[in-house]
Protein backbone atom coordinates (compact mmCIF):
# COMPACT_ATOMS: atom_id res chain seq x y z
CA UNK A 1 -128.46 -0.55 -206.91
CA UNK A 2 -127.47 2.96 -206.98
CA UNK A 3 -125.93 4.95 -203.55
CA UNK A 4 -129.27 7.13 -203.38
CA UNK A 5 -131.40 3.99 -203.37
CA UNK A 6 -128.81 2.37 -200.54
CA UNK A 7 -129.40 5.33 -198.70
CA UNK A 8 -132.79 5.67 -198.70
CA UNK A 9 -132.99 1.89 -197.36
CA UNK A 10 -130.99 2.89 -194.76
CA UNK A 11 -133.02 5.88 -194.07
CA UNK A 12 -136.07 3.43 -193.53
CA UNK A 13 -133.72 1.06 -191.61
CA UNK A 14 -133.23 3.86 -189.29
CA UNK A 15 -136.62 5.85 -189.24
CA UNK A 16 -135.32 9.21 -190.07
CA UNK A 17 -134.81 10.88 -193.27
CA UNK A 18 -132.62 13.60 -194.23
CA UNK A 19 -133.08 16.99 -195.00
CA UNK A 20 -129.46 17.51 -196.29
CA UNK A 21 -128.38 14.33 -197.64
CA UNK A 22 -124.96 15.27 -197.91
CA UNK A 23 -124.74 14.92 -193.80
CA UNK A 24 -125.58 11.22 -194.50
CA UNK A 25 -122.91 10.89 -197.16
CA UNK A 26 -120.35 12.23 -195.02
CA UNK A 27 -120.94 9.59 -192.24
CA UNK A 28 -120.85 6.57 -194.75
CA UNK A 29 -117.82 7.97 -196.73
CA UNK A 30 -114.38 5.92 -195.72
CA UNK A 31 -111.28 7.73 -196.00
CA UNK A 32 -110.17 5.06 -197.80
CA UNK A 33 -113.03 6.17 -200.57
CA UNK A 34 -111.66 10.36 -200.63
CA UNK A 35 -107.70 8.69 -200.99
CA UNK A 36 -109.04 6.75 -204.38
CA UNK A 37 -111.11 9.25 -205.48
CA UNK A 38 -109.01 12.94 -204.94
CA UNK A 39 -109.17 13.69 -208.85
CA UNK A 40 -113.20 13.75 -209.01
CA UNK A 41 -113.11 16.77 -206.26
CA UNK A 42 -112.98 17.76 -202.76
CA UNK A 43 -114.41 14.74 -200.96
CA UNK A 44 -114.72 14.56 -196.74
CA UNK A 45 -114.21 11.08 -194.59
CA UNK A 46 -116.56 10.98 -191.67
CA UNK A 47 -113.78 11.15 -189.21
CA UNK A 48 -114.80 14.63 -188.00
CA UNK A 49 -118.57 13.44 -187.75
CA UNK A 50 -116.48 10.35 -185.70
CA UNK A 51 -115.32 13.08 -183.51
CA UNK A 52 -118.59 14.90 -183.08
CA UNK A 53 -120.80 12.07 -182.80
CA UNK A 54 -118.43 10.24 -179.75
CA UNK A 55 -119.23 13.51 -177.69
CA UNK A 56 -123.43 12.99 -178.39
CA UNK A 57 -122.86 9.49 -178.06
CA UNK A 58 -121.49 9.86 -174.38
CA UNK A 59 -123.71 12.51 -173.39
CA UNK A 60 -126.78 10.68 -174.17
CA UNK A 61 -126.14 7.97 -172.54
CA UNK A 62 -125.08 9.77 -169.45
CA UNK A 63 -128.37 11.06 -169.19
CA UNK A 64 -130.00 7.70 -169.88
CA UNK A 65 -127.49 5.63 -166.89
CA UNK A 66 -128.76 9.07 -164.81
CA UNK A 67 -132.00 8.26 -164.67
CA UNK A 68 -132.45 4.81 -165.05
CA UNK A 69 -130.03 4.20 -161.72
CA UNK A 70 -131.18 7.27 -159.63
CA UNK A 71 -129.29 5.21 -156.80
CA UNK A 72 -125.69 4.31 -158.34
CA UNK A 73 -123.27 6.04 -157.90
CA UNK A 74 -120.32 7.53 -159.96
CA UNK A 75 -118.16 4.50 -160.42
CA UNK A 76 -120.89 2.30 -161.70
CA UNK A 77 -122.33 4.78 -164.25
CA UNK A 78 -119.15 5.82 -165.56
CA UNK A 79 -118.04 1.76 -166.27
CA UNK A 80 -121.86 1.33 -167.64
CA UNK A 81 -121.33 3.72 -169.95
CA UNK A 82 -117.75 3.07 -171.08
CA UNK A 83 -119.41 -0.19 -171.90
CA UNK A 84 -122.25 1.11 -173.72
CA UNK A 85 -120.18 3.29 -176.47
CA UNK A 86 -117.05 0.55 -176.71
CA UNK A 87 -116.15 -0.64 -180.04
CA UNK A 88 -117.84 -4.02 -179.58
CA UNK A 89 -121.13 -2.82 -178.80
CA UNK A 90 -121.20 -0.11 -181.32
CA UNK A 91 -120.01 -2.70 -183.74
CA UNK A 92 -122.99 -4.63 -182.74
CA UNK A 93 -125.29 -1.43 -183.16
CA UNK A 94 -123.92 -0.73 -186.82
CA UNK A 95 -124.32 -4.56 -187.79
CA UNK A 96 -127.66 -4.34 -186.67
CA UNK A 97 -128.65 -2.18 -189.36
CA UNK A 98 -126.28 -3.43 -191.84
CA UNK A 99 -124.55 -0.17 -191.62
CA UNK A 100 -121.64 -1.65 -193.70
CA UNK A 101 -123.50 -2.57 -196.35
CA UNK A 102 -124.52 1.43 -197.19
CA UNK A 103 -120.49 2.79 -196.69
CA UNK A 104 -117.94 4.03 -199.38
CA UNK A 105 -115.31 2.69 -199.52
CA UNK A 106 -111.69 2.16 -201.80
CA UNK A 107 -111.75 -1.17 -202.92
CA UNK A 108 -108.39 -1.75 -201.06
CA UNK A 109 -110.07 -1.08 -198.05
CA UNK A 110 -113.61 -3.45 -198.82
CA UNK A 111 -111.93 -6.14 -200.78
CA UNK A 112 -108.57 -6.93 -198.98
CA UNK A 113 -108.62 -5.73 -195.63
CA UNK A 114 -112.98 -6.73 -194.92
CA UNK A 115 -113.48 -2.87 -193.75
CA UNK A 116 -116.82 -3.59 -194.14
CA UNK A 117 -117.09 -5.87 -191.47
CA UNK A 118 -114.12 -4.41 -189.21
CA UNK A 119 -115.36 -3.57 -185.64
CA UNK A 120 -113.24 -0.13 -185.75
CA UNK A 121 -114.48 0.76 -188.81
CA UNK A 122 -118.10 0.17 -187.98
CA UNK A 123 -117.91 1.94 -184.70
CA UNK A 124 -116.79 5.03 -186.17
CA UNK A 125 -119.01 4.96 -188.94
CA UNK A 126 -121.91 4.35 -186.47
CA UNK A 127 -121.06 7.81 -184.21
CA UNK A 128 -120.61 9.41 -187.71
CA UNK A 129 -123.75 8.60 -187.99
CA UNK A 130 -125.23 9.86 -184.64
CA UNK A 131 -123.28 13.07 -185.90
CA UNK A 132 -125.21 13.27 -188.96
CA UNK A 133 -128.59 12.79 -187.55
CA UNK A 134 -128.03 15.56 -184.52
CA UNK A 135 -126.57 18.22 -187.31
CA UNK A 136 -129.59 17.44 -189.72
CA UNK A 137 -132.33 17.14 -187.15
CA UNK A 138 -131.00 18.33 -183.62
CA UNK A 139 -130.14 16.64 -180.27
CA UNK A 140 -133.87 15.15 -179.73
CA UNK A 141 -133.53 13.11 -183.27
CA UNK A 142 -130.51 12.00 -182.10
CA UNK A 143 -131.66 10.85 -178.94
CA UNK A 144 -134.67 9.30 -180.72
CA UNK A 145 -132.35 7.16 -182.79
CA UNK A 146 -129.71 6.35 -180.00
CA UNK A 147 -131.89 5.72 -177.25
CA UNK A 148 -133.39 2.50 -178.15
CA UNK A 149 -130.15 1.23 -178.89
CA UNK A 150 -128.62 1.95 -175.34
CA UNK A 151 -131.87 1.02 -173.77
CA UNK A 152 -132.25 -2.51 -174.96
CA UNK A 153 -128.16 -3.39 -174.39
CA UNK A 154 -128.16 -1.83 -170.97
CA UNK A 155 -129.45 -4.96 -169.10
CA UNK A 156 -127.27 -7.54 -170.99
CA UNK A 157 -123.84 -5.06 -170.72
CA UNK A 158 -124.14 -4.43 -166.90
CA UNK A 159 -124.84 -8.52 -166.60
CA UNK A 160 -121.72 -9.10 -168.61
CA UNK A 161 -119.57 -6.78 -167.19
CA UNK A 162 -118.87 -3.64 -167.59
CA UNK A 163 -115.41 -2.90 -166.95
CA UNK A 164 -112.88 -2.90 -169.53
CA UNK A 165 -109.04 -2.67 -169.32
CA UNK A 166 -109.05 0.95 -169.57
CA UNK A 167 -111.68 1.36 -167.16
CA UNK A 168 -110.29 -0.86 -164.41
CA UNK A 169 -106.75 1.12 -164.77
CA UNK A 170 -108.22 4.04 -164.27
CA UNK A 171 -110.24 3.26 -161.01
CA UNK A 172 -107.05 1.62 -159.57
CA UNK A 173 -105.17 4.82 -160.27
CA UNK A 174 -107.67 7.06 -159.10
CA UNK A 175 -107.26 5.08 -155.41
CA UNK A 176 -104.38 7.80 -155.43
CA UNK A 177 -105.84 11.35 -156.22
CA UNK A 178 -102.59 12.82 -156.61
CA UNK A 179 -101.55 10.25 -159.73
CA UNK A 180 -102.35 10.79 -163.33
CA UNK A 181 -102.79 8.99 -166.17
CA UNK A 182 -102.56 9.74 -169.47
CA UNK A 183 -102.13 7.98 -173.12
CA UNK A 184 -99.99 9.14 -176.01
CA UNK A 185 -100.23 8.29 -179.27
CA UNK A 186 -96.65 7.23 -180.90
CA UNK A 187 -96.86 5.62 -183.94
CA UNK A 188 -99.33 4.86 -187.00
CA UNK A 189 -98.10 2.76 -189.60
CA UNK A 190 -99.50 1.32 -192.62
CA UNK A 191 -101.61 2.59 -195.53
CA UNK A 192 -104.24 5.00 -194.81
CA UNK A 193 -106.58 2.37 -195.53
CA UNK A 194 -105.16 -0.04 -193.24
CA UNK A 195 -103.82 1.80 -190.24
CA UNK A 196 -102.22 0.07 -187.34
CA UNK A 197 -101.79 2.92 -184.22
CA UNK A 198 -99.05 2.61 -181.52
CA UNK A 199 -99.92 3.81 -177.41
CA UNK A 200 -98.67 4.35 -174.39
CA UNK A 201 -99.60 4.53 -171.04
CA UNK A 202 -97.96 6.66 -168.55
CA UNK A 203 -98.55 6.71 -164.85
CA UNK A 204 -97.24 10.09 -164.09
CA UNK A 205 -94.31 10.29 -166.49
CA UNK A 206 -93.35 6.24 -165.56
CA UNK A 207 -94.26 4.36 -168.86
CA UNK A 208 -97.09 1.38 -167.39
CA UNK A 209 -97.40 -0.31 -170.97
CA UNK A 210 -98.02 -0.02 -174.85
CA UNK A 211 -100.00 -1.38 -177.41
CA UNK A 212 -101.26 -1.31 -180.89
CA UNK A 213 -104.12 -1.85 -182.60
CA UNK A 214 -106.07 -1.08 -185.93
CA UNK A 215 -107.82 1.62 -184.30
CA UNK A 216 -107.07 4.23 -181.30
CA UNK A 217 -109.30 2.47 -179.05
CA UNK A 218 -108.04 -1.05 -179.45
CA UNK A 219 -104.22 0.57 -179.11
CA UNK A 220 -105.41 2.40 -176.00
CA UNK A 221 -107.18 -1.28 -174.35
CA UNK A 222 -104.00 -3.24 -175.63
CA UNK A 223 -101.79 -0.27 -173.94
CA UNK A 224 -103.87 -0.44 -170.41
CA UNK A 225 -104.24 -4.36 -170.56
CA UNK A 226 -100.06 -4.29 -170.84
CA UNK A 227 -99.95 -1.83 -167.70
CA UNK A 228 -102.50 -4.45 -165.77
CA UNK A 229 -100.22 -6.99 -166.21
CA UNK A 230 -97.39 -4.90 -164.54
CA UNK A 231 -99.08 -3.50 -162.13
CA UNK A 232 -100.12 -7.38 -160.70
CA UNK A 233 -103.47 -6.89 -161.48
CA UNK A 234 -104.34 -9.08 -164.39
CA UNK A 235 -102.55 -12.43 -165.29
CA UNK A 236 -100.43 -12.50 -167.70
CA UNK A 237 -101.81 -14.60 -170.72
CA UNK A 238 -99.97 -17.42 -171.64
CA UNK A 239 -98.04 -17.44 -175.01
């Protein structure tokens, strides 16, 4: 089955077809794929569609949680949506659609590490492709192809649960306006391919915990779920 064939099954998948088909290619294309392939030309990852399509991502559901709970307030809208656009659930999004399925990859990264099936992975390649759709077809397309997502998760998310380590730090520490948190990135290691990122948490400039993870957000949870367990707030797990 050739790529343009893959992508035009996605494109049905998905209800929207490109104009520029490149913007598609970009948001399936693995950096793992450009590394492997450098001699055939100037090729582009979709980590800077990752980057763009986060932003849309958060800002469309905002306006979704806005509406559909006129009467919550803050706290509950901000942990509804930092469940909404977590790894796991856009993991589950991208499976969905077998978004996977339609990515380039090196074969390092498909074969021997499962990238295909990684929830990092997946989750970036799914705001990639949020990215894609809003530069091709503007903010409304997006919306049109996010929106049902967020809309039929909401329910079961909010009945699970929706704070996660990072979220519950953060309300603790914002108890005390005058505190700040931050994170720091202060390590990757490993192939490009195969990435393992090291984090820190600081409570003013007083380290709270670290982590690592195979991508920045599962660092940043591992790093907050370490300051938890200092802070008395969270059990420690048994070993």
């Amino acid at each position: 089955m050739s790529e343009e064939k893959d992508f035009q099954l996605l494109e049905k998948e998905i209800k929207y077809r490109f104009t520029d088909t490149r913007l598609l290619t970009v948001a399936l294309t693995h950096s793992s794929y450009c590394n492997e392939h450098r001699k055939s030309g100037i090729l582009v990852s979709n980590e800077r569609s990752e980057f763009l399509g986060d932003s849309i991502l958060s800002v469309i559901t905002a306006e979704f949680l806005f509406h559909r709970f006129p009467e919550a307030d803050e706290g509950f809208l901000t942990r509804t949506r930092a469940a909404l656009v977590c790894e796991d659930t856009l993991a589950r999004f991208a499976n969905s659609i077998s978004l996977g399925d339609y990515m380039l990859f090196g074969k390092g990264e498909a074969v021997s590490t499962g990238g295909r099936h990684r929830k990092s992975t997946l989750a970036d390649a799914f705001e990639a492709l949020i990215a894609a759709i809003y530069l091709d077809g503007g903010m409304e397309k997006a919306k049109a192809f996010v929106l049902p997502f967020i809309a039929s998760s909401v329910d079961s998310v909010i009945k699970a649960g929706t704070e996660d380590y990072k979220s519950r730090l953060q309300r603790i520490v914002q108890q005390t306006p005058e505190e700040v948190l931050s994170y720091s990135l202060v390590g990757e290691d490993g192939p490009p391919h195969d990435r393992v990122f090291s984090y820190e948490v600081y409570l003013n400039s007083n380290l709270l915990g670290k982590g690592k993870g195979r991508s920045k957000r599962e660092a940043e949870q591992a790093a907050a779920k370490e300051a938890l367990i200092l802070l008395g707030e969270l059990d420690e797990e048994p070993s």
